[in-house]
C-alpha atoms as a PDB file:
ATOM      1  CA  UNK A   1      -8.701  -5.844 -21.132  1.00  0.00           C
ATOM      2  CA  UNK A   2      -9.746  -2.044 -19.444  1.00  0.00           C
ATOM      3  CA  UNK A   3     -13.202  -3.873 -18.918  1.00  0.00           C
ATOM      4  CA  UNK A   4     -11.577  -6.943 -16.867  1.00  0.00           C
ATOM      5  CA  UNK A   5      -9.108  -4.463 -14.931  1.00  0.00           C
ATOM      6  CA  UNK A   6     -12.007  -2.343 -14.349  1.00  0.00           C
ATOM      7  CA  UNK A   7     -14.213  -5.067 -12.682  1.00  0.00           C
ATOM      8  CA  UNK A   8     -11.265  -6.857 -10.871  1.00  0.00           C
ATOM      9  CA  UNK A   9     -10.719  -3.593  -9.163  1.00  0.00           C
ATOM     10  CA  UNK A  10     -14.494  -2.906  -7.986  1.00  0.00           C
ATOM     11  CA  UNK A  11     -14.864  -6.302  -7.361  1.00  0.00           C
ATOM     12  CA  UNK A  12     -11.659  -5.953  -5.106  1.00  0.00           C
ATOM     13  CA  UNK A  13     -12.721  -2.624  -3.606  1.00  0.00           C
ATOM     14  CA  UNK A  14     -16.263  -3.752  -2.846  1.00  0.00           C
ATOM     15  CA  UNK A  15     -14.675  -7.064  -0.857  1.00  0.00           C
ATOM     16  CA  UNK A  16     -12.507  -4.588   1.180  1.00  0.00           C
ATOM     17  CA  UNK A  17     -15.556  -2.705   2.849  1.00  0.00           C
ATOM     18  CA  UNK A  18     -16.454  -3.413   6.329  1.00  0.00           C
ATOM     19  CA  UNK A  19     -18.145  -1.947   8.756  1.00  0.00           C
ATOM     20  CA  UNK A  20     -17.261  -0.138  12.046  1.00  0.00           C
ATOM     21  CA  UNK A  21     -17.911  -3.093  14.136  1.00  0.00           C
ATOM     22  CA  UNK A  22     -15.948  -5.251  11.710  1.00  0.00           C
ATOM     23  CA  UNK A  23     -12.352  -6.030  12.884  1.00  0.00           C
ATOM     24  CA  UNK A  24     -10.027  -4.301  10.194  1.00  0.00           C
ATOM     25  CA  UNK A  25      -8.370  -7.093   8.522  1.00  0.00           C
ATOM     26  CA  UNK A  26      -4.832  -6.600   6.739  1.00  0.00           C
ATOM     27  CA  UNK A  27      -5.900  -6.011   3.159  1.00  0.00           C
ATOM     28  CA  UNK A  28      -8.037  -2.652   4.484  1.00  0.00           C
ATOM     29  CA  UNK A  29      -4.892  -1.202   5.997  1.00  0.00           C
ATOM     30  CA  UNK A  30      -2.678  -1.848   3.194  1.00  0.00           C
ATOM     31  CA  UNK A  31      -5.657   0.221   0.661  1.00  0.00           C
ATOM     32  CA  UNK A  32      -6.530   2.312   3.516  1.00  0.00           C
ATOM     33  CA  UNK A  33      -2.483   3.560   3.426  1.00  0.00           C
ATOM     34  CA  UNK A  34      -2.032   3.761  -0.801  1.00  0.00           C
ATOM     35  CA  UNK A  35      -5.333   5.643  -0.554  1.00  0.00           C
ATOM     36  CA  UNK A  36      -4.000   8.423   2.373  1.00  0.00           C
ATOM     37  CA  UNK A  37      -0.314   8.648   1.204  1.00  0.00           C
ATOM     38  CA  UNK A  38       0.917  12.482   0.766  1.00  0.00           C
ATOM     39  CA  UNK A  39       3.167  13.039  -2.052  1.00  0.00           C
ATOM     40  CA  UNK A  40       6.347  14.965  -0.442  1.00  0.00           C
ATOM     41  CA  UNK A  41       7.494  18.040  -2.112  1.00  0.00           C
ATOM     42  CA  UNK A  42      10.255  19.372  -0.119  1.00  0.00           C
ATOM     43  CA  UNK A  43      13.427  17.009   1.725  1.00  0.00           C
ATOM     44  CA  UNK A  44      14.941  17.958   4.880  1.00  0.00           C
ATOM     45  CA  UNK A  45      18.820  18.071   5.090  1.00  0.00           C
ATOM     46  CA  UNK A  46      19.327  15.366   7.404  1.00  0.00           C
ATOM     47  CA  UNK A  47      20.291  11.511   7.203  1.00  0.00           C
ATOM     48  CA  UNK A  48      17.876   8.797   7.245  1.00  0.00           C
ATOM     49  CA  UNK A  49      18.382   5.867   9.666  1.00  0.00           C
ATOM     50  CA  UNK A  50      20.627   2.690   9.085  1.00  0.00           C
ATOM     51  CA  UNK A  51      17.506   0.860  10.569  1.00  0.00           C
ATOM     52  CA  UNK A  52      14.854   2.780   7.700  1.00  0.00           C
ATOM     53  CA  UNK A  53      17.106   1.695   4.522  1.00  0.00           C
ATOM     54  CA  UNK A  54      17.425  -1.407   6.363  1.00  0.00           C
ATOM     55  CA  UNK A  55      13.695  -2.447   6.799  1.00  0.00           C
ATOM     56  CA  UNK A  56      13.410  -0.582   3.140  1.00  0.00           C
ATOM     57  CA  UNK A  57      15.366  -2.654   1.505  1.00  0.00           C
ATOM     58  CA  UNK A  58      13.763  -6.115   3.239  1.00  0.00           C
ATOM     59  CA  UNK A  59      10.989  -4.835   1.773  1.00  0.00           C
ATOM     60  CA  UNK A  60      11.906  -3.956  -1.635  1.00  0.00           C
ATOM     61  CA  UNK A  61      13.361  -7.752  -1.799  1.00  0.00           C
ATOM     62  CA  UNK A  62       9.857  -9.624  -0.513  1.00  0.00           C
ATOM     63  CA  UNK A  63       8.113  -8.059  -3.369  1.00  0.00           C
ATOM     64  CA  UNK A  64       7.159  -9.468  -5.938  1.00  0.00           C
ATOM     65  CA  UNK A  65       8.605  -8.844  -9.397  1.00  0.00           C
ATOM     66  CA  UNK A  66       7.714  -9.027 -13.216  1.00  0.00           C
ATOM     67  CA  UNK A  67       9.733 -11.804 -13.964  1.00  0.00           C
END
């Protein structure tokens, strides 16, 4: 099973290379994102937007589940 993640992944990783003069499609942001987050450590004391939990939440219900 490790063996078949393993080689989906690469397989996956190799298909999302491209080259400067390549137009970057949507697949290459999203990894290009999860691979440049920051975890946060510290929270400032201040409200987050109506419009943030909004679009947060929209997103939170388009993904896809386990079940």
């Amino acid at each position: 099973m490790r063996i078949c993640l393993f080689f989906l992944i690469t397989v996956f990783l190799m298909g999302c290379s491209s080259t400067e003069s390549q137009r970057q499609e949507p697949e290459n942001q999203t990894l290009e994102t999860i691979l440049n987050r920051k975890s946060v450590r510290k929270y400032k004391d201040r409200p987050v937007e109506k419009e943030k939990i909004d679009k947060l939440i929209r997103a939170g219900m388009a993904a896809p589940s386990s079940r």
